[in-house]
Protein backbone atom coordinates (compact mmCIF):
# COMPACT_ATOMS: atom_id res chain seq x y z
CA UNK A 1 90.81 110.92 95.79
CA UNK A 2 90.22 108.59 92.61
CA UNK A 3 92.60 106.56 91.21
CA UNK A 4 94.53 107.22 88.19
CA UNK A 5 93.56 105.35 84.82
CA UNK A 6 96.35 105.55 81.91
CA UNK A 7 93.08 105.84 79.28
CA UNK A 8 92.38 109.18 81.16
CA UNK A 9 96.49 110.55 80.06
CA UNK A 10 96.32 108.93 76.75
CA UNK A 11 92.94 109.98 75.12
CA UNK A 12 93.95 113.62 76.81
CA UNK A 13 96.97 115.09 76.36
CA UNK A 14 98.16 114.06 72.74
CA UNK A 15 98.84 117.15 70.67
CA UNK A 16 100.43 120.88 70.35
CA UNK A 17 99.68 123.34 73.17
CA UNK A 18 100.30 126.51 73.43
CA UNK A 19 100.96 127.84 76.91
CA UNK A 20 101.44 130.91 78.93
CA UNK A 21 103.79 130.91 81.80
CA UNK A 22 102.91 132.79 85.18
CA UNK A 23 105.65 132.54 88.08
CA UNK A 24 104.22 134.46 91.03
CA UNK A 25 101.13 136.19 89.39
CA UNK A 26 103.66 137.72 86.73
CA UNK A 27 103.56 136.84 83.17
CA UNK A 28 106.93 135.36 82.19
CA UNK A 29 106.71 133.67 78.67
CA UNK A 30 104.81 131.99 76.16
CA UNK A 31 105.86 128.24 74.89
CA UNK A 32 104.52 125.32 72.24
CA UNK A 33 105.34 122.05 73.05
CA UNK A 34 104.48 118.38 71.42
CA UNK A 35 103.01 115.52 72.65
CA UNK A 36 102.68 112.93 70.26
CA UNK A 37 101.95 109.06 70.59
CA UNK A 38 100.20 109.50 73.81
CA UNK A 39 97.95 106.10 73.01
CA UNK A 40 101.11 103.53 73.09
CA UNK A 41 102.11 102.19 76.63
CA UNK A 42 105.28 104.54 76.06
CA UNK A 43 105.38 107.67 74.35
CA UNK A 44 108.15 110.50 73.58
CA UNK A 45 107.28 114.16 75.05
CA UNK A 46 108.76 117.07 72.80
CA UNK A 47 110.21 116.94 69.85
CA UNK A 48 111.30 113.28 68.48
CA UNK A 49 114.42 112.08 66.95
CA UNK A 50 114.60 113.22 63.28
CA UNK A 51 112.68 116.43 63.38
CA UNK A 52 114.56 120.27 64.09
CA UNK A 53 112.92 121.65 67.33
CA UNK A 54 112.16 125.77 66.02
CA UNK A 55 114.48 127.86 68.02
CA UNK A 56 113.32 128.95 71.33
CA UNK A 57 110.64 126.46 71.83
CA UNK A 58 111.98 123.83 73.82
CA UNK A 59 109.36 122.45 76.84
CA UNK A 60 111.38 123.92 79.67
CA UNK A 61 114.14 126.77 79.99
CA UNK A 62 114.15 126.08 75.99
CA UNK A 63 116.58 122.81 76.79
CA UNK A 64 116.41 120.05 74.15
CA UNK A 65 114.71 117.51 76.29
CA UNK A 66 115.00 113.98 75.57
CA UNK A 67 111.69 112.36 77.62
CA UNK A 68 109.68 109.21 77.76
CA UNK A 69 106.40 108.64 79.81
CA UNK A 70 104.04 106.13 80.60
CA UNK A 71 101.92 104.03 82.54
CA UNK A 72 103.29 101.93 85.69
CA UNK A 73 101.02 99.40 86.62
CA UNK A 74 102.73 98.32 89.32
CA UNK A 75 101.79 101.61 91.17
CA UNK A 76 99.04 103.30 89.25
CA UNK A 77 100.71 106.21 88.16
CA UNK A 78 101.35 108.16 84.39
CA UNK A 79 105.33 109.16 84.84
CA UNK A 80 107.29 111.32 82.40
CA UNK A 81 110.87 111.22 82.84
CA UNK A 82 113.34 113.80 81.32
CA UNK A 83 117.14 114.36 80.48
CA UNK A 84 118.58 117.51 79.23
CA UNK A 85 121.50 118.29 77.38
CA UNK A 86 123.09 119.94 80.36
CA UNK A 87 123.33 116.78 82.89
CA UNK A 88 120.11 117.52 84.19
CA UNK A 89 117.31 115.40 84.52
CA UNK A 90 113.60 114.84 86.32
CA UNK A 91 110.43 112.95 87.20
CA UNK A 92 107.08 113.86 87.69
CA UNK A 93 104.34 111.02 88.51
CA UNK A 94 100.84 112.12 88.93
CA UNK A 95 99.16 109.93 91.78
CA UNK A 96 95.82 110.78 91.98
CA UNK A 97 92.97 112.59 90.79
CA UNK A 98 89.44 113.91 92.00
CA UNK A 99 86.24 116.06 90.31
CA UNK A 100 85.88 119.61 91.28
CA UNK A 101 83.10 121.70 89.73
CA UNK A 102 82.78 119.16 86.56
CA UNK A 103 86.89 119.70 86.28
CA UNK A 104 89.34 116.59 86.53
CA UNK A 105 91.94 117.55 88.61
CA UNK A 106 95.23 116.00 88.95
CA UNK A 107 97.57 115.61 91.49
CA UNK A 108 101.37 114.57 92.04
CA UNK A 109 104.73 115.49 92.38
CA UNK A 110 107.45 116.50 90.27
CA UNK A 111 112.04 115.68 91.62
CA UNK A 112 114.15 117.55 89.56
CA UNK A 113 117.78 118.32 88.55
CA UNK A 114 118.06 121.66 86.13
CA UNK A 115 121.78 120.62 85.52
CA UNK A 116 124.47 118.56 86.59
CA UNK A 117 125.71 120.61 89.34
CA UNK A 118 122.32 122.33 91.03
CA UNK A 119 120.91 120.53 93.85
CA UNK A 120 117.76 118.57 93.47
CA UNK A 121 114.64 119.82 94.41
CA UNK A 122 111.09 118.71 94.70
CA UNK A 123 107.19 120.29 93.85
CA UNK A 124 103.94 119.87 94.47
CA UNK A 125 101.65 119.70 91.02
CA UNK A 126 98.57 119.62 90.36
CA UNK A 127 96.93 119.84 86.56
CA UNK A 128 93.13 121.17 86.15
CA UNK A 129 91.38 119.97 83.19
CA UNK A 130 89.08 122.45 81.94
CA UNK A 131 87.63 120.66 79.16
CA UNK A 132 88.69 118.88 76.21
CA UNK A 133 91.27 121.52 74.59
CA UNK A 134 92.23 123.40 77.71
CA UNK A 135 93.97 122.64 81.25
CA UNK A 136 96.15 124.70 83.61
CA UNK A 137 99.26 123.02 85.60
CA UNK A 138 100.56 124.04 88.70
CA UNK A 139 104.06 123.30 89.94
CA UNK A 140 104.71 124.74 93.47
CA UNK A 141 107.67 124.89 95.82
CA UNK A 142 109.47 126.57 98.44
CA UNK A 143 112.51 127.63 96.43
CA UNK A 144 110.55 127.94 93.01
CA UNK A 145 107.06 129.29 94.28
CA UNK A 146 104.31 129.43 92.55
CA UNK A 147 104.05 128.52 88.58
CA UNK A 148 100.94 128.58 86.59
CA UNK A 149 100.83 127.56 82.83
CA UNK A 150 97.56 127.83 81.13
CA UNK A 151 97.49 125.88 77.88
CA UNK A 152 95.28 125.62 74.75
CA UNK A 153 95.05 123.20 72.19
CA UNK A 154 96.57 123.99 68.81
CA UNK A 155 96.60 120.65 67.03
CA UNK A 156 95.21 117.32 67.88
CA UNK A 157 97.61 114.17 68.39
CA UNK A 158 96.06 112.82 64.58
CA UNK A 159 97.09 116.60 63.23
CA UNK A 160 100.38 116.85 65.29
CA UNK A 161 101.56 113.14 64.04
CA UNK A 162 100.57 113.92 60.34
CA UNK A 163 102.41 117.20 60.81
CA UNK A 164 105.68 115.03 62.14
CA UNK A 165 105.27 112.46 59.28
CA UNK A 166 105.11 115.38 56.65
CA UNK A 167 108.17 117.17 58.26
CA UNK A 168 110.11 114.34 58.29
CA UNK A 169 109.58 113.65 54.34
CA UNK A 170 110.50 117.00 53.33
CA UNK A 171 107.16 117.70 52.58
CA UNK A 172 106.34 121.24 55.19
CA UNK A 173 109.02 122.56 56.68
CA UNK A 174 108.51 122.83 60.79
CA UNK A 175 109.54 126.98 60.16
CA UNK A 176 106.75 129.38 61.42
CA UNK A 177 105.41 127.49 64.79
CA UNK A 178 104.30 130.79 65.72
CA UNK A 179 101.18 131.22 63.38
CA UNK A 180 99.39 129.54 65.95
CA UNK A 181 100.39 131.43 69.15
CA UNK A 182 98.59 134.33 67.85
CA UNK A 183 95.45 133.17 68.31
């Protein structure tokens, strides 16, 4: 297993996706979700302070999530941490990575807390990069089983942050996110 490198999350990821949602080999839901800012040592996941998240599209369970994630140094690792408007809260840190067939594949583990009074529980993850607009992530545990999301790229991190910038002058309105799901 390779070690992580923070260039490999932030040159990556940055963007809209548009995912599909599999829980135990049956289709469950379709989402869009944001990642802007990836190339600063911090960087918000979802939708920022200031702009309307569209109905129905929040990252998970369609929660207004209030995230930050970034590199730790100290142990080599890209974490994302969450909070949700319901007392619940996470962490995922991916640990390592390897190359399989050409693919970057990316492993870690995810502790989470859907609301303030479930218990906690914990996943396996693993995230295969197919190439440069496409990956699938994996979260797996005994309680959850198995769930697949295969995303594609919709916008790129320069597109997605112009979008933002526009949005929060007035100038397009953030109204139909779902002309680009169709595709």
């Amino acid at each position: 297993m390779a070690q992580l490198e923070a260039q490999l999350f932030r040159d990556y990821f940055g963007g809209s996706w548009h995912g599909k949602i599999i829980k135990n080999g049956e289709f469950q839901r379709e989402i869009v979700f944001n990642w802007p800012g990836i190339n600063n040592m911090h960087t918000a996941l979802g939708i920022p302070p200031g702009i309307v998240a569209p109905e129905n599209m929040g990252i998970l369970d369609d929660t207004l999530q209030a995230s930050v994630a970034g590199w730790r140094g100290d142990i080599k690792r890209w974490c994302c941490m969450w909070h949700n408007e319901f007392g619940g809260y996470g962490e995922l840190q991916w640990t390592s990575s390897s190359k399989i067939d050409n693919k970057t594949v990316l492993y870690g583990f995810v502790h989470e807390c859907k609301q303030e009074s479930d218990d906690c529980t914990e996943h396996i993850v693993q995230c295969e990069i197919k190439d440069q607009n496409n990956f699938k992530y994996t979260i797996q545990s005994f309680r959850k089983g198995k769930v697949e999301i295969e995303v594609k790229r919709i916008r790129t991190s320069k597109e997605l942050k112009k979008l933002m910038e526009d949005q929060t002058k007035g100038i397009k309105p953030y109204s139909n996110i779902n002309e680009f799901t169709n595709t």
